[in-house]
Protein backbone atom coordinates (compact mmCIF):
# COMPACT_ATOMS: atom_id res chain seq x y z
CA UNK A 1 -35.12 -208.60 -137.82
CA UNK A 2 -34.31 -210.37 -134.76
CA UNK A 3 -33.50 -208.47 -131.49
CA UNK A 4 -29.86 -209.00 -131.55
CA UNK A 5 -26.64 -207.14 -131.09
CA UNK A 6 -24.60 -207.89 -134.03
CA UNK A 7 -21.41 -206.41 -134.15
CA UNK A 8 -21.06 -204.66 -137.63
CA UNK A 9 -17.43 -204.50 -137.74
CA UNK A 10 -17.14 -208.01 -137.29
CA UNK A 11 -20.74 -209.75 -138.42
CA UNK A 12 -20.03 -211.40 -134.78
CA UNK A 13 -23.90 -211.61 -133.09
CA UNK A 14 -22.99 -211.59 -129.65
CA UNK A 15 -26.16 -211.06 -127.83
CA UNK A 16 -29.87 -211.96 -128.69
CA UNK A 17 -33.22 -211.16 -126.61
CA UNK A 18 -36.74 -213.05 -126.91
CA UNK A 19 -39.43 -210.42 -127.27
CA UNK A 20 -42.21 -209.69 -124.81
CA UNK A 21 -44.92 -212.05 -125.02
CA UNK A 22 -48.45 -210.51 -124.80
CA UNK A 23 -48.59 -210.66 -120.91
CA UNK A 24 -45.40 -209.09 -120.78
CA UNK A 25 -46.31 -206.66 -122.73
CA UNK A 26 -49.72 -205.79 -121.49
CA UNK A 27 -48.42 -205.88 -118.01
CA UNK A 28 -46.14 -202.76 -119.48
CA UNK A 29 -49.23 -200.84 -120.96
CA UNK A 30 -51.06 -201.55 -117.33
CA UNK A 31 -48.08 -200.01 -115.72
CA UNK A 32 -47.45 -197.17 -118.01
CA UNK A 33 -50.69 -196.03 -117.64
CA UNK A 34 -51.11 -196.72 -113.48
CA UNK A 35 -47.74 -194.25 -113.75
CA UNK A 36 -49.15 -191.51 -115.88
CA UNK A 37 -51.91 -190.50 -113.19
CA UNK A 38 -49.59 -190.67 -110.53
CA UNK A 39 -46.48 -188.83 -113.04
CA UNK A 40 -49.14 -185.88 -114.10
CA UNK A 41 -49.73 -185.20 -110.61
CA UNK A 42 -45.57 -184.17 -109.78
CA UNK A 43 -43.86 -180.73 -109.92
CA UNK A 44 -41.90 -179.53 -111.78
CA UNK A 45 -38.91 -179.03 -109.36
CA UNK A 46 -39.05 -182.92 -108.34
CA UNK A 47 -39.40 -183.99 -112.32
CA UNK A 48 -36.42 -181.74 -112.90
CA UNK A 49 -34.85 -183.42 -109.96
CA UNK A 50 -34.65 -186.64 -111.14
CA UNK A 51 -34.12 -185.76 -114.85
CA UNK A 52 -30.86 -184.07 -113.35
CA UNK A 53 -30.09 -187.10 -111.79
CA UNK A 54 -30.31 -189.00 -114.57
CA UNK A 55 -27.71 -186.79 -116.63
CA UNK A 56 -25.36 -187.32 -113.72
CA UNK A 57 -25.42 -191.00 -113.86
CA UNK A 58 -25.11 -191.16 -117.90
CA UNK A 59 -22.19 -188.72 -117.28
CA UNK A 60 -21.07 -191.55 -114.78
CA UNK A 61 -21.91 -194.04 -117.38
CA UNK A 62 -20.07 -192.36 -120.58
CA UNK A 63 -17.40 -194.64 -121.26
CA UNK A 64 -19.78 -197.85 -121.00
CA UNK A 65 -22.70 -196.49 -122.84
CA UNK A 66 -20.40 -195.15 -125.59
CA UNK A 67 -18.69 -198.35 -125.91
CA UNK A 68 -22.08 -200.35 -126.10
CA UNK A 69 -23.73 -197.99 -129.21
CA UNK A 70 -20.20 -198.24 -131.23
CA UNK A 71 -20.67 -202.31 -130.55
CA UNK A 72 -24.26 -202.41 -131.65
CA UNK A 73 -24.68 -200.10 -134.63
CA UNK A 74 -20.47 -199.35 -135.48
CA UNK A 75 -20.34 -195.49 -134.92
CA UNK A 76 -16.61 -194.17 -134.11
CA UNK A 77 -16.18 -194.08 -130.05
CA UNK A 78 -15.32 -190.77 -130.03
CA UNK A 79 -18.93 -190.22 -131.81
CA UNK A 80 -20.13 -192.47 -129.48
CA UNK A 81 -18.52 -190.03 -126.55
CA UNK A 82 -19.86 -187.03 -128.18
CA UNK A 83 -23.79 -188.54 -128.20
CA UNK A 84 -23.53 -190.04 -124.55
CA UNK A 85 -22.16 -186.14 -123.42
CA UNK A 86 -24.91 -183.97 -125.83
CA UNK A 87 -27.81 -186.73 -124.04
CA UNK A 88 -26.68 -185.62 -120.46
CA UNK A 89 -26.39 -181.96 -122.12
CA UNK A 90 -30.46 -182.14 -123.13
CA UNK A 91 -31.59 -183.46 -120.04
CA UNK A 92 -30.29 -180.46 -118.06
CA UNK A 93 -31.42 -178.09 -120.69
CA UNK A 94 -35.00 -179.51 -119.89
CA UNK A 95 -34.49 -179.89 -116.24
CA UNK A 96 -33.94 -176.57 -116.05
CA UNK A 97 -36.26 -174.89 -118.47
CA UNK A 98 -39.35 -177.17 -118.55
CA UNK A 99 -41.49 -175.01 -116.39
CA UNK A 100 -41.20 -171.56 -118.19
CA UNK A 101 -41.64 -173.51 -121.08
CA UNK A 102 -44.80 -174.64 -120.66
CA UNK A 103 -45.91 -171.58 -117.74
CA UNK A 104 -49.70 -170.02 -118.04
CA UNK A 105 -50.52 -167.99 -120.29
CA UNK A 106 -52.43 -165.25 -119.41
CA UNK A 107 -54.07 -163.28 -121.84
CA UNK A 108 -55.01 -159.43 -121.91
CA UNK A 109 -58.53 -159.55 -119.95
CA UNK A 110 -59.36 -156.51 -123.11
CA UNK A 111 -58.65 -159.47 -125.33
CA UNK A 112 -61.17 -161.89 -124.00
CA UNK A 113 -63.71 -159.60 -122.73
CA UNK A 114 -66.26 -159.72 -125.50
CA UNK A 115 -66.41 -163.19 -124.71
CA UNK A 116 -67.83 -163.04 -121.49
CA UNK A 117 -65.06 -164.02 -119.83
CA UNK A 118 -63.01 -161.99 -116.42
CA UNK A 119 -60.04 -163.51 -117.35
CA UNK A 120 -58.54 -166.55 -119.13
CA UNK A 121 -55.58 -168.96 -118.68
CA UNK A 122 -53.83 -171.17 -121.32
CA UNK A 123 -52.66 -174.43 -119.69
CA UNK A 124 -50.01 -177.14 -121.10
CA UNK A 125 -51.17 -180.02 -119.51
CA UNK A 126 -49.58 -183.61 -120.29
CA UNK A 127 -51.38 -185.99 -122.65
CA UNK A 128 -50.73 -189.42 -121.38
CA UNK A 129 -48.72 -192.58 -122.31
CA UNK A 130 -46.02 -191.58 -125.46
CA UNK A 131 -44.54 -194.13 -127.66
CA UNK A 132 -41.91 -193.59 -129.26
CA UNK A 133 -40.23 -195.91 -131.98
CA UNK A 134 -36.95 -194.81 -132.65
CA UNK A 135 -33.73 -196.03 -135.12
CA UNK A 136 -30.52 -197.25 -134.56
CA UNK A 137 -28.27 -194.65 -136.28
CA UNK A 138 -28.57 -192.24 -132.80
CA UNK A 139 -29.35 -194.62 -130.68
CA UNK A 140 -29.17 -192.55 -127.34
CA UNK A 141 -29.81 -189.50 -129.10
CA UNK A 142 -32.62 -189.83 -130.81
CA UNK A 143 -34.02 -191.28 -127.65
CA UNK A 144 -33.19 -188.76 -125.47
CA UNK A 145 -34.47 -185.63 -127.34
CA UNK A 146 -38.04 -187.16 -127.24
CA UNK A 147 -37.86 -188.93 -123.49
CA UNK A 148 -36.57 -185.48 -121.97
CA UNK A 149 -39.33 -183.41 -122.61
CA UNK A 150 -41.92 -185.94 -122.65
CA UNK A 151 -41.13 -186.44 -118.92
CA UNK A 152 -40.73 -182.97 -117.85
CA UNK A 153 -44.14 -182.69 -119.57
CA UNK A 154 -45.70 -185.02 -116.83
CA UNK A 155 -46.38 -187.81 -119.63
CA UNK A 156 -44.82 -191.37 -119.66
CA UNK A 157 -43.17 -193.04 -122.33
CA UNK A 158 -42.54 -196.38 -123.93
CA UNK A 159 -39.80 -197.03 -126.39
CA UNK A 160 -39.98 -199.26 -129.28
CA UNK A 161 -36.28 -198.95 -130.27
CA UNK A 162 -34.06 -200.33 -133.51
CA UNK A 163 -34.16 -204.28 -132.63
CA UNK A 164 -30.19 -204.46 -133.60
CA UNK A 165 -29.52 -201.87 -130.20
CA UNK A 166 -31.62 -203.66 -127.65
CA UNK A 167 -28.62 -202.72 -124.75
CA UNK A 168 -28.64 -199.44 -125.86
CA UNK A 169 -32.73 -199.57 -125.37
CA UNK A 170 -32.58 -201.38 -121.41
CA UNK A 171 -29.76 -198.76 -120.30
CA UNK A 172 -32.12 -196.23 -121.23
CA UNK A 173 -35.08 -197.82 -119.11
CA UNK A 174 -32.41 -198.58 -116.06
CA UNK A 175 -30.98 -195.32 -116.60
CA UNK A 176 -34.52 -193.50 -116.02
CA UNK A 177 -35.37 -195.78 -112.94
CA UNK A 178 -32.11 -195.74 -111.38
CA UNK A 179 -32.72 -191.55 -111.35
CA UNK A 180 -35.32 -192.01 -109.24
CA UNK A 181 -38.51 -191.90 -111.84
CA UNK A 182 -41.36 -193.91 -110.60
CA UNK A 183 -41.79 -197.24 -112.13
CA UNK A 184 -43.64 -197.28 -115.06
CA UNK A 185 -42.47 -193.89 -116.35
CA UNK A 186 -40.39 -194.72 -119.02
CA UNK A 187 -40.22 -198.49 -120.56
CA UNK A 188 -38.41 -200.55 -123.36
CA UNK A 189 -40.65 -202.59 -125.30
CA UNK A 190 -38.60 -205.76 -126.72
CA UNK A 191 -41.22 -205.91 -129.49
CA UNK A 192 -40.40 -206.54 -133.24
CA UNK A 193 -41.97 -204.42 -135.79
CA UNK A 194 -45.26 -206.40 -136.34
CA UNK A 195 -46.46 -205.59 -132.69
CA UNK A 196 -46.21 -201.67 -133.23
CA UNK A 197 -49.26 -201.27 -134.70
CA UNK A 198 -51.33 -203.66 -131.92
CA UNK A 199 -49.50 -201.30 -129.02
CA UNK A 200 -50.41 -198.20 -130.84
CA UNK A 201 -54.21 -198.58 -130.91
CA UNK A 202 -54.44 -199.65 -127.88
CA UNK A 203 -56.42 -197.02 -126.44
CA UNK A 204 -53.97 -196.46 -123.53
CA UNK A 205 -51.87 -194.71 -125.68
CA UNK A 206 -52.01 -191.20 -126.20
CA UNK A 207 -49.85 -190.07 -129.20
CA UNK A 208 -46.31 -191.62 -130.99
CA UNK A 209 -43.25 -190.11 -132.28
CA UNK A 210 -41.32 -192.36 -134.77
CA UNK A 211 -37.58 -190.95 -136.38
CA UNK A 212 -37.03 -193.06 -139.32
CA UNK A 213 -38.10 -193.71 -142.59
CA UNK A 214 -40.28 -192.54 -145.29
CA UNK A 215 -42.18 -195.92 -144.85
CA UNK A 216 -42.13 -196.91 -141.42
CA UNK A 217 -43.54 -193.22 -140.75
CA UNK A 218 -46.42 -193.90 -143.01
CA UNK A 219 -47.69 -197.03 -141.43
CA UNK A 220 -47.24 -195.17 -138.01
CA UNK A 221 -49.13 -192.56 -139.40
CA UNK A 222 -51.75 -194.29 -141.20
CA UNK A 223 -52.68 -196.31 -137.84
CA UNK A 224 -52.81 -193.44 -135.65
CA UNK A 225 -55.12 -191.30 -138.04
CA UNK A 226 -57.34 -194.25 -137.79
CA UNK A 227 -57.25 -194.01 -133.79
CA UNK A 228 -57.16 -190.50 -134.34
CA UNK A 229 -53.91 -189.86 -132.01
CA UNK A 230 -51.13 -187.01 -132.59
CA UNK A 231 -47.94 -187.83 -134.44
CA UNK A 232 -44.91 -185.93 -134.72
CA UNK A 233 -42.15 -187.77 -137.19
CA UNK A 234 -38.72 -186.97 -138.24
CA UNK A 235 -38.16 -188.84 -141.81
CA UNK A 236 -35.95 -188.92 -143.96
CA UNK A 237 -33.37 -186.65 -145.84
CA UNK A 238 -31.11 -185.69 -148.95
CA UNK A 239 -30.03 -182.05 -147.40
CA UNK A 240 -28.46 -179.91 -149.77
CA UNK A 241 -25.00 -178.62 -149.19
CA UNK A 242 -25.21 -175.09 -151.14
CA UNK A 243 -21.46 -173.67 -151.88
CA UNK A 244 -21.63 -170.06 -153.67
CA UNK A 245 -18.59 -167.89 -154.73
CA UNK A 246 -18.40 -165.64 -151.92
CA UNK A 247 -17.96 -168.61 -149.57
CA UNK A 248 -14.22 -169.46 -146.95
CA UNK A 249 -13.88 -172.48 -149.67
CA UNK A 250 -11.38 -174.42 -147.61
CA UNK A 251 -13.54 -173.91 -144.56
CA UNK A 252 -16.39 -175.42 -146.82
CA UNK A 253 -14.63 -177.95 -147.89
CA UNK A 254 -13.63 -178.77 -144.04
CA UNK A 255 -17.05 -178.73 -142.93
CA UNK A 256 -18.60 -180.86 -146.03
CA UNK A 257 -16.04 -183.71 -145.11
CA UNK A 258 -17.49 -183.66 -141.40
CA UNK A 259 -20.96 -183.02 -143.08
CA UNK A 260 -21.23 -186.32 -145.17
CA UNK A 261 -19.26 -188.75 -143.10
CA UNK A 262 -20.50 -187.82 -139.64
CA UNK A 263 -21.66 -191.08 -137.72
CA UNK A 264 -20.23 -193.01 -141.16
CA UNK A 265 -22.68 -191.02 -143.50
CA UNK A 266 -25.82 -192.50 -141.38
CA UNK A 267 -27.74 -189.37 -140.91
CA UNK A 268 -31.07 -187.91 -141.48
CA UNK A 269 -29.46 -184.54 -141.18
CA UNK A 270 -25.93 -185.80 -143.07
CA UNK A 271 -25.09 -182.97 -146.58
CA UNK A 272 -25.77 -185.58 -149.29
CA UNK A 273 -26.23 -183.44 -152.13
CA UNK A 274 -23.62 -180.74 -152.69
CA UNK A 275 -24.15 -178.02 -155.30
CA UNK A 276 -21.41 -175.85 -156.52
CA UNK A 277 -21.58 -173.12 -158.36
CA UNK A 278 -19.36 -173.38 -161.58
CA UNK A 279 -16.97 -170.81 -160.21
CA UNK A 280 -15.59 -172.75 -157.28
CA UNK A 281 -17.05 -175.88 -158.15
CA UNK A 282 -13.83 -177.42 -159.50
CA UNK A 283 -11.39 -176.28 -156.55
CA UNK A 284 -14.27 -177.62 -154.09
CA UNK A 285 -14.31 -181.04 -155.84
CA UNK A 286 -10.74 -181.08 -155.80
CA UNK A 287 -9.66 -180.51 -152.65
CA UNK A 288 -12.91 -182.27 -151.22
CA UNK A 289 -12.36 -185.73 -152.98
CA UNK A 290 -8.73 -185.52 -151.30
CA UNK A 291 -10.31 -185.16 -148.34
CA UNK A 292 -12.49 -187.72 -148.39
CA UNK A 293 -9.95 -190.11 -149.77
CA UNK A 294 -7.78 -189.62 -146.72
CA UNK A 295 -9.98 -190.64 -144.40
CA UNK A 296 -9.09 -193.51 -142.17
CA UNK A 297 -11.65 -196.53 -142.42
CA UNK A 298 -11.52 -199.69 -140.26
CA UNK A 299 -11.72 -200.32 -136.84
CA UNK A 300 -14.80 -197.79 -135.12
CA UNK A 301 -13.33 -198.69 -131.40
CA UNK A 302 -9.75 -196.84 -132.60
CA UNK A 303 -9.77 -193.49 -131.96
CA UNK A 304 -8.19 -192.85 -135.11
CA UNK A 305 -10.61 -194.16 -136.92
CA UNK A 306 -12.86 -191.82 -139.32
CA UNK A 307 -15.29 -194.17 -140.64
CA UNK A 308 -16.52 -197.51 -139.34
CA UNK A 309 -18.76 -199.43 -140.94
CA UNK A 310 -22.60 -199.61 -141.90
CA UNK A 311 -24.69 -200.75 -139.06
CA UNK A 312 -26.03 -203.54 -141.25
CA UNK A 313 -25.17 -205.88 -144.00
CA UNK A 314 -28.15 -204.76 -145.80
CA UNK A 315 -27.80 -200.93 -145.52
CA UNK A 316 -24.35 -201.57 -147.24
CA UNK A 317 -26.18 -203.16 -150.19
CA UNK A 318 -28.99 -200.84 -150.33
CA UNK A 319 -25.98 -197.94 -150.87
CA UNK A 320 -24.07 -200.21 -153.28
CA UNK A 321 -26.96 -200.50 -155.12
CA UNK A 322 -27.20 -196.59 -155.22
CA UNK A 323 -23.80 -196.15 -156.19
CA UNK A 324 -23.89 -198.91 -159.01
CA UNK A 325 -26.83 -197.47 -160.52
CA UNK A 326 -25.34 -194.08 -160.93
CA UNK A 327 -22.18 -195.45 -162.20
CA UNK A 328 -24.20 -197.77 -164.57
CA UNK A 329 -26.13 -194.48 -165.67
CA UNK A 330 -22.68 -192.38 -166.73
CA UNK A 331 -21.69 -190.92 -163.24
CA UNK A 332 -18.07 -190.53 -161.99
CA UNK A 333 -16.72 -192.00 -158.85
CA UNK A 334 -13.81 -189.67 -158.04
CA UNK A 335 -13.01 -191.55 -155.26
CA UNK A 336 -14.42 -194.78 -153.22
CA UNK A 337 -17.36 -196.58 -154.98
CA UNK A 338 -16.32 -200.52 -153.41
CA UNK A 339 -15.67 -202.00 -150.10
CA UNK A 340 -12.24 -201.59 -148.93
CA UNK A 341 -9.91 -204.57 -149.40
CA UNK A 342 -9.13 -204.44 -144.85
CA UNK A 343 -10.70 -204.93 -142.79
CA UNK A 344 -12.18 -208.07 -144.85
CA UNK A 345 -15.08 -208.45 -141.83
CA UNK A 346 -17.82 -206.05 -141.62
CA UNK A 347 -19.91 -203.96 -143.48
CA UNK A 348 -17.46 -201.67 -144.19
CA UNK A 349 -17.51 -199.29 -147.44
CA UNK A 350 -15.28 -196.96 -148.44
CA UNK A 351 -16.02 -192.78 -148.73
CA UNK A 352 -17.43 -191.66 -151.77
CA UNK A 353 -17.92 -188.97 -154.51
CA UNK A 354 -20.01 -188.83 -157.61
CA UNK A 355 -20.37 -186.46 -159.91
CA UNK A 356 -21.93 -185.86 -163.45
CA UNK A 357 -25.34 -187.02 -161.73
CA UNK A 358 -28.68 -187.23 -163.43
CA UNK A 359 -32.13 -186.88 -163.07
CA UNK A 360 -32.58 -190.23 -164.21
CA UNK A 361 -30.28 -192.11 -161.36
CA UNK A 362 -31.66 -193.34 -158.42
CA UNK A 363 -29.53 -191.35 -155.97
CA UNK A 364 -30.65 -188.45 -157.39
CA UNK A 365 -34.27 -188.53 -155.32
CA UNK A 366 -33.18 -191.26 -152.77
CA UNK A 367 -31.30 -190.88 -149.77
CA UNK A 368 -27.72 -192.31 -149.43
CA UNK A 369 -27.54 -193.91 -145.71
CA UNK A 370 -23.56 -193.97 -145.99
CA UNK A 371 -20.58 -192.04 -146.54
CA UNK A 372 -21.28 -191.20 -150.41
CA UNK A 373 -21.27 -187.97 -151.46
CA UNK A 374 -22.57 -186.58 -155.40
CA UNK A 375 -21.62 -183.00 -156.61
CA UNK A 376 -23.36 -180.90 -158.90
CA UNK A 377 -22.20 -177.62 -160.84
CA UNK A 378 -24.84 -175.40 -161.41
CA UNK A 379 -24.43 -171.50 -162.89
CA UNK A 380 -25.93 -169.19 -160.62
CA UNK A 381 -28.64 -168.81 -157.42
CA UNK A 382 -31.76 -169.62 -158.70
CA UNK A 383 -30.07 -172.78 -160.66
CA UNK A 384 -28.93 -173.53 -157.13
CA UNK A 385 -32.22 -173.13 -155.44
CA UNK A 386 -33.67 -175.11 -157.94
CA UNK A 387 -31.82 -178.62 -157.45
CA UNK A 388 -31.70 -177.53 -153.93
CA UNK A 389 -35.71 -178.18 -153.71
CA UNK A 390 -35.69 -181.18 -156.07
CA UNK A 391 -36.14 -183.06 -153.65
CA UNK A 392 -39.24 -185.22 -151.63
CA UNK A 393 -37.46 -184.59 -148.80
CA UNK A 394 -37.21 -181.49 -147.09
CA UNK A 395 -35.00 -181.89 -143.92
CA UNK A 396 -32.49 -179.33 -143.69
CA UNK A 397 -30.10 -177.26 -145.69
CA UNK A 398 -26.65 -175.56 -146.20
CA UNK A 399 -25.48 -172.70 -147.41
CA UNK A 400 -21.97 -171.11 -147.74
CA UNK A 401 -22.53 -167.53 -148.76
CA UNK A 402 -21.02 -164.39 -146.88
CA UNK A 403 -23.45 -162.32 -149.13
CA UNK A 404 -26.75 -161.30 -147.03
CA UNK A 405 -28.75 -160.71 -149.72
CA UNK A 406 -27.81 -164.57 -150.98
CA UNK A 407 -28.51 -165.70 -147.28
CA UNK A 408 -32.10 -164.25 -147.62
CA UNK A 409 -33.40 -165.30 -150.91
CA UNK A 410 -32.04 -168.71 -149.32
CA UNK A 411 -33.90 -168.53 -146.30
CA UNK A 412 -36.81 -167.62 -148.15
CA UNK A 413 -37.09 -170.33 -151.03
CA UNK A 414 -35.31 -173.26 -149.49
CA UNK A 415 -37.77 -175.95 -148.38
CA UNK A 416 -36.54 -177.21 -145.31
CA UNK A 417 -36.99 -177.44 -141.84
CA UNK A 418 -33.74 -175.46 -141.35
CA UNK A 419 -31.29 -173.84 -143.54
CA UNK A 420 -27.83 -173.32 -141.81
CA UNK A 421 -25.08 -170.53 -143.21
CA UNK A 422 -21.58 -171.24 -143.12
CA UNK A 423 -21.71 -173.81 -141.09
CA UNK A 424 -23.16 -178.05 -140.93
CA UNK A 425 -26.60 -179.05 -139.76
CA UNK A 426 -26.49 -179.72 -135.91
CA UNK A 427 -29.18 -180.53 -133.60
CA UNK A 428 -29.47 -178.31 -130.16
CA UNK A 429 -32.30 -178.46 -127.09
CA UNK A 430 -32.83 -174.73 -127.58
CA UNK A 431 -33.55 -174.79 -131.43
CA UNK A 432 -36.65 -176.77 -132.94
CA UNK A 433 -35.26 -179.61 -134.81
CA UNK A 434 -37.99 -181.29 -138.18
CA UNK A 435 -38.63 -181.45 -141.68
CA UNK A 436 -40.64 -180.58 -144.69
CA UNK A 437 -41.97 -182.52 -147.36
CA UNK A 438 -41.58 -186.24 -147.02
CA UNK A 439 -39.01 -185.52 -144.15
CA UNK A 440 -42.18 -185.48 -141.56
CA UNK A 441 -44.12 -182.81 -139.68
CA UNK A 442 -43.97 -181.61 -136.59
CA UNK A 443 -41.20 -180.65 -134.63
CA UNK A 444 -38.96 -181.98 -131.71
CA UNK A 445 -36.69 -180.02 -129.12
CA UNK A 446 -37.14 -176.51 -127.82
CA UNK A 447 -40.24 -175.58 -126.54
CA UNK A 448 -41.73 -176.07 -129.95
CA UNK A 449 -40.80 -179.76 -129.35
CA UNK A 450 -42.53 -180.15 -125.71
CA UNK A 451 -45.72 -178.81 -126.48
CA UNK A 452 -46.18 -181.38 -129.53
CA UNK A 453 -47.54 -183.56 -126.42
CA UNK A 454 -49.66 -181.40 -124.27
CA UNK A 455 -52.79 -180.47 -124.39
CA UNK A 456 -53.33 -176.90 -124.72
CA UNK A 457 -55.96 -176.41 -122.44
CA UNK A 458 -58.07 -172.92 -122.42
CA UNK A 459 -59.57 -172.23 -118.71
CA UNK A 460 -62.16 -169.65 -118.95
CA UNK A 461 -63.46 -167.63 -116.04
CA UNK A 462 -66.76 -165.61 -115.66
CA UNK A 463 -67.76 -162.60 -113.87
């Protein structure tokens, strides 16, 4: 893919970028590393400075940086507005929590006594230069949530972003620079694909994160185990969306619309897979196809605009292909299942629901990247739980119960990084956000999510 922004609800390209050449690029890995010894070396107080300074100027910056994501990958503006504000949200959360986060730990002397030891001390200490390669369907986001803590940690960081949101990827360097982090602390690397795996054994680098799919988080994996260097990677996912009898069913059905279609169905996190039990299941596909067939499709810079379009020609065919399979192999398309006749440009495609699905259609096991929903009736709980976990992936999870003894045979048989009652998936600085399964390991935000790149460090003290 080239580095280009290519405007999705047009097809327009209206901006391309020549990748780093190798002295470019080393001369990035020199710096990154030159800024690491220096970066360790800060407090904690001026990190959090300038991370707070950097929320202030992306505040400063909403309406531009919004306006640049919804140009490069086609998410609404007002999704766009909502990213750019839950960014600057993060950075404060971490500017302000950082160093209790990763504090001393001082363990009872009784405890470590038989070892010899006075007393002992757990340190977090940072690991070195992070890379980070990171999709185009959060592009601020996704960035954000891993460049925060990495900072506050005392590491630096170069991103390897989506090549079809290279602004997006610069603002964030500028961004970091302009709050008054030392050069070298956080860098874009213009690279395409085929030079990730070259930057990642270099032995200047420390560890990688990588949000995206199934295989580009194997081939990151795969190198690094050879270099033996820490991973953490957020995958992908086919969530279930769990509605039981006792559940608000017009609140559910409110929520699932939100659930599916949020940033046009391009979500790791987005309800895909929506199992009904048989006593509700035909009021919740009613009034939830409605739903989704009223939504307003077209233009992602109007503000009343629900749905814009795919961020790429080819993830548009890649769902058609989906959908046409199922519909080849005896599904139902209540509603949606084409591209809409307007707008005629873009990769547009219209909101979606299957039902009678099978075992034996694609959709079934893969994920849908788009606004396509498929429904399922199933008779009681452990039916539920069931196609719930019949799944590679293991992301997160849904539930609409307002029976607690449903809500705990959930939490304890759903295989997910997260199950979430009455309510939609959301990710939150205070709450650790990964998966299960094929969805990844490890886990990003909270202070779960800035310790994945420290070293845990045990001092030990004699008599």
């Amino acid at each position: 893919m080239a580095i280009a922004t290519v405007n999705p609800a047009t097809g327009e390209t209206l901006k391309t970028f020549e990748p780093l050449n190798p002295g470019e690029l080393e001369d990035r890995l020199v710096l990154a590393e030159q800024a690491y010894d220096t970066h360790r070396r800060t407090s904690f107080a001026t990190r959090a400075g300038w991370l707070h300074q950097a929320a202030d100027l992306l505040d400063a910056d909403h309406e531009t940086v919004a306006r640049t994501m919804t140009t490069e990958m086609g998410k609404t503006l007002v999704a766009a507005r909502a990213e750019v504000a839950k960014c600057a949200k993060t950075m404060r959360w971490y500017a302000d929590h950082a160093a209790a986060l990763l504090a001393d730990e001082h363990p009872d002397p009784a405890d470590v006594r038989d070892s010899g030891a006075a007393r002992a001390v757990v340190r977090y200490r940072p690991l070195g230069v992070v890379l980070a390669v990171m999709p185009w369907n959060f592009p601020l986001w996704q960035v954000v949530r891993f460049a925060a803590p990495t900072l506050m940690a005392g590491n630096t960081g170069l991103l390897k972003h989506a090549s079809n949101v290279p602004q997006t990827a610069l603002y964030l360097e500028e961004l970091f620079r302009r709050a008054g982090f030392p050069a070298g602390c956080f860098q874009t690397l213009l690279i395409g694909s085929g030079a990730v795996e070259g930057v990642l054994r270099d032995p200047r680098i420390a560890a990688a994160t990588l949000t995206g799919s199934e295989p580009a988080g194997r081939a990151v994996a795969s190198v690094a185990g050879d270099e033996v260097k820490k991973t953490v990677l957020e995958l992908g996912g086919s969530d279930p969306y769990v509605v039981l009898p006792s559940a608000d069913l017009d609140a559910a059905v409110r929520v699932a619309v939100t659930a599916r279609v949020q940033n046009n169905g391009q979500s790791c996190i987005a309800a895909k897979r929506f199992i009904l039990h048989a006593d509700i299941h035909d009021a919740f596909a009613e009034k939830f196809t409605a739903a989704m067939a009223a939504l307003t499709v077209g233009d992602p810079m109007d503000e009343n605009t629900d749905v814009g379009p795919l961020a790429s020609e080819q993830g548009r065919s890649d769902l058609e292909e989906l959908v046409d399979d199922a519909v080849h192999r005896g599904a139902t398309a209540l509603c949606g299942a084409r591209r809409p006749s307007r707008p005629a440009a873009g990769w547009f495609y219209e909101p979606t629901v299957l039902t009678h699905i099978t075992p034996d259609m694609r959709i079934h096991h893969e994920e849908a990247f788009g606004p396509v929903a498929t429904l399922y009736r199933v008779a009681d709980l452990d039916e539920a739980v069931a196609l719930a976990n019949d799944t590679p992936f293991g992301l997160s999870s849904n539930a609409w119960t307002r029976d607690e003894a449903e809500q705990e045979r959930l939490a304890r048989d759903l295989c997910a990084g997260g199950v979430y009652f009455n309510g939609m998936t959301a990710s939150h600085p205070g709450l650790p956000f990964g998966g299960a399964k094929r969805s990844g390991y490890g886990r990003e935000l909270s202070g779960h999510g800035i310790r994945e790149f420290c070293n845990v460090t045990t001092l030990w003290y004699g008599p």
